[in-house]
Protein backbone atom coordinates (compact mmCIF):
# COMPACT_ATOMS: atom_id res chain seq x y z
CA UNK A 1 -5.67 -8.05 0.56
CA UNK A 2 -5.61 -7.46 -3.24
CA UNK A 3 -2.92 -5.58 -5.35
CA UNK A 4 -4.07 -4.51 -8.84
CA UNK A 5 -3.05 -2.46 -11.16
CA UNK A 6 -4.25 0.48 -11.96
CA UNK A 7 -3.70 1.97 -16.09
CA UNK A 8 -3.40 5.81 -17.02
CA UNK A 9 -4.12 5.85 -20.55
CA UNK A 10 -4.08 9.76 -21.20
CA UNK A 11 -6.90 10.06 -23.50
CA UNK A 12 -7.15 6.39 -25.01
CA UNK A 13 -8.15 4.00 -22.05
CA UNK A 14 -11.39 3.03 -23.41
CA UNK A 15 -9.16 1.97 -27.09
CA UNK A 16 -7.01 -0.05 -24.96
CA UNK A 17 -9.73 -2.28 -22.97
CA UNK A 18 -11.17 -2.88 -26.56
CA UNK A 19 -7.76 -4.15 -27.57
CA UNK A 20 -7.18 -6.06 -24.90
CA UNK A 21 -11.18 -7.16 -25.11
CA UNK A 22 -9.94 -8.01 -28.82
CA UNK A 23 -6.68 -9.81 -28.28
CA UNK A 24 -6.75 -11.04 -24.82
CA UNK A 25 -10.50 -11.53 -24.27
CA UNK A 26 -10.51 -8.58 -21.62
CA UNK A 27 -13.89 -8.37 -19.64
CA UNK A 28 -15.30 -5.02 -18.62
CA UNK A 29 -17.13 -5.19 -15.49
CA UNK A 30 -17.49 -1.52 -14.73
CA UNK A 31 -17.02 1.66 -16.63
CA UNK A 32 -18.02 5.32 -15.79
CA UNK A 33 -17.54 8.24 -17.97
CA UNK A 34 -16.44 11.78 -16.44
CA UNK A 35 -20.22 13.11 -17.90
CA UNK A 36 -21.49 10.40 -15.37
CA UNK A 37 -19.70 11.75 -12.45
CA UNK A 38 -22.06 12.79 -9.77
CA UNK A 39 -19.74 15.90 -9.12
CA UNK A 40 -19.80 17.54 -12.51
CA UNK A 41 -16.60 19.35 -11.85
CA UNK A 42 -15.11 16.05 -11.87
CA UNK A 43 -14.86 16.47 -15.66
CA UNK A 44 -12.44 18.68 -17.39
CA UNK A 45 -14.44 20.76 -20.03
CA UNK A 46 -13.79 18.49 -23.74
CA UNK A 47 -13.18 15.16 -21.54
CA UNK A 48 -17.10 14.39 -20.97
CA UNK A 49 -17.13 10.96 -22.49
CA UNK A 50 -13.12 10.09 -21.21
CA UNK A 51 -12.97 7.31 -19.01
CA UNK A 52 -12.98 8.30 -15.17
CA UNK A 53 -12.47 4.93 -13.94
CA UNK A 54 -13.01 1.07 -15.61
CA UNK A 55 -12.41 -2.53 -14.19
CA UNK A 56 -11.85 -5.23 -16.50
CA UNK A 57 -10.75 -8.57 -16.09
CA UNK A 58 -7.71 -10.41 -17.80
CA UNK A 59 -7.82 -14.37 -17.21
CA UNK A 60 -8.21 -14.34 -13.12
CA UNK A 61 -6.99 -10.95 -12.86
CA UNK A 62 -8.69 -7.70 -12.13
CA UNK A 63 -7.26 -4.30 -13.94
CA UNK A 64 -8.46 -1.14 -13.25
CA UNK A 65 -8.02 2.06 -15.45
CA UNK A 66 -8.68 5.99 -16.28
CA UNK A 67 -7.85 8.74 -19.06
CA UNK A 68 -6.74 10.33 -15.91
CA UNK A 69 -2.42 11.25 -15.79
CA UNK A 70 -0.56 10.69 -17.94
CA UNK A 71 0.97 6.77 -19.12
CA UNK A 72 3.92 6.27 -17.73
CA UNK A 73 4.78 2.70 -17.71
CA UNK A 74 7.99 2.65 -16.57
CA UNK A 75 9.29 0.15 -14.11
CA UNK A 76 7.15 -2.91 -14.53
CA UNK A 77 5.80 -5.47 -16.74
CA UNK A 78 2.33 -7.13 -17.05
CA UNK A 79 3.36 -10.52 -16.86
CA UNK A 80 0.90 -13.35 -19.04
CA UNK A 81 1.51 -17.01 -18.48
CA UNK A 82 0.05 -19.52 -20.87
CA UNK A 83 0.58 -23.25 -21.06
CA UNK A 84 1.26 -23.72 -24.85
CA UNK A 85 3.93 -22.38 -27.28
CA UNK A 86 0.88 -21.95 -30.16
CA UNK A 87 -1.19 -19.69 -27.46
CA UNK A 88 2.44 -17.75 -27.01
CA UNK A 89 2.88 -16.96 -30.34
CA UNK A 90 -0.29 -15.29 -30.94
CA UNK A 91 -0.84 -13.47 -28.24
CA UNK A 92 2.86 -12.14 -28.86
CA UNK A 93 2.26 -11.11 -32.64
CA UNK A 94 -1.38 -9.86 -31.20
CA UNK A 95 -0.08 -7.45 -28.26
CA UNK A 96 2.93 -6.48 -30.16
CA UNK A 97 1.13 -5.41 -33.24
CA UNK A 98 1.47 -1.42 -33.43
CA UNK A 99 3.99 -1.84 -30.71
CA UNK A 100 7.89 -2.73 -30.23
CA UNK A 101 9.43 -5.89 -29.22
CA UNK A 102 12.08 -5.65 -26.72
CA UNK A 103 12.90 -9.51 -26.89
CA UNK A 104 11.10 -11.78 -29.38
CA UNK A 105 9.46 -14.71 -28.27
CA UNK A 106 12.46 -17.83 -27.92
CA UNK A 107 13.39 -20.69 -25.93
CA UNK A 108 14.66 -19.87 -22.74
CA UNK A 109 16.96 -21.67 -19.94
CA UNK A 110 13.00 -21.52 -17.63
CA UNK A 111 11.10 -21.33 -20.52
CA UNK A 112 9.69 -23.21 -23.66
CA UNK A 113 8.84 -19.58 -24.95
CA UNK A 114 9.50 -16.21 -23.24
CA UNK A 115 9.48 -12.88 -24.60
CA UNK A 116 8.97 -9.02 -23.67
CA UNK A 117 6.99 -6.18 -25.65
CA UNK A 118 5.46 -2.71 -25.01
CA UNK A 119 2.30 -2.43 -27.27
CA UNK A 120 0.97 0.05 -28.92
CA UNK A 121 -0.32 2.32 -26.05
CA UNK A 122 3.39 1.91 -24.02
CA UNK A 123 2.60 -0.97 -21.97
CA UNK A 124 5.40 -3.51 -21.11
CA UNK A 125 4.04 -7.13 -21.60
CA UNK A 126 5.70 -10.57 -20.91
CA UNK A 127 5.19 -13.43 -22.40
CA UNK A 128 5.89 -16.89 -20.66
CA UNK A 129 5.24 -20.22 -21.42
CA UNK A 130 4.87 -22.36 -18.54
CA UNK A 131 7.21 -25.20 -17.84
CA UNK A 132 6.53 -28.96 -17.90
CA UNK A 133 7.37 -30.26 -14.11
């Protein structure tokens, strides 16, 4: 069994997986347009070349996202975990640029480095550091 998430962007999914592509080296292994949709009442009239569905990859983890509803992030965090403070820091400043922190990147009683931000398109990040055992 899998769990994955799946992203409503409302209109800007295909600027998000280029920003994660950009800052997070996202990988796009599938996206279809509603124009491609082999039911062409699939697509809303002005949302032909929307995002109906995409799967990209993040590190070892799959993502999966639309135009489709509206983004409501509410009640969770996409959580990154990286072994080195340096690797922290930028992807912080990268994923928070355009966006608001919610707790800047510190020292933390289980963490070298840990910090929480919602980027520019809504979505809640952490940022961990992994601990030395």
């Amino acid at each position: 069994m899998q769990v994955q998430p799946y992203l409503h962007f409302n209109g800007c999914c295909e600027e998000a997986i280029e920003f994660y592509r950009r800052v997070l080296g996202a990988e796009v292994s599938f996206l279809m347009r509603f124009k491609d949709s082999p039911e062409p009442s699939m697509a809303p009239p002005g949302s032909e070349n929307k995002v109906m569905h995409a799967t990209f990859r993040i590190g070892s983890a799959t993502l999966m996202a639309s135009d489709c509803g509206p983004p409501s992030f509410e009640g969770f965090s996409l959580s990154i975990t990286v072994p080195g403070e340096d690797q922290a820091e930028r992807l912080f400043a990268a994923l928070s640029e355009g966006g608001q922190v919610k707790m800047p990147l510190a020292k933390t009683f289980f963490s070298p480095g840990f910090g929480m931000l919602t980027d520019r398109f809504g979505m809640p990040w952490m940022i961990h550091v992994a601990s030395a055992k």
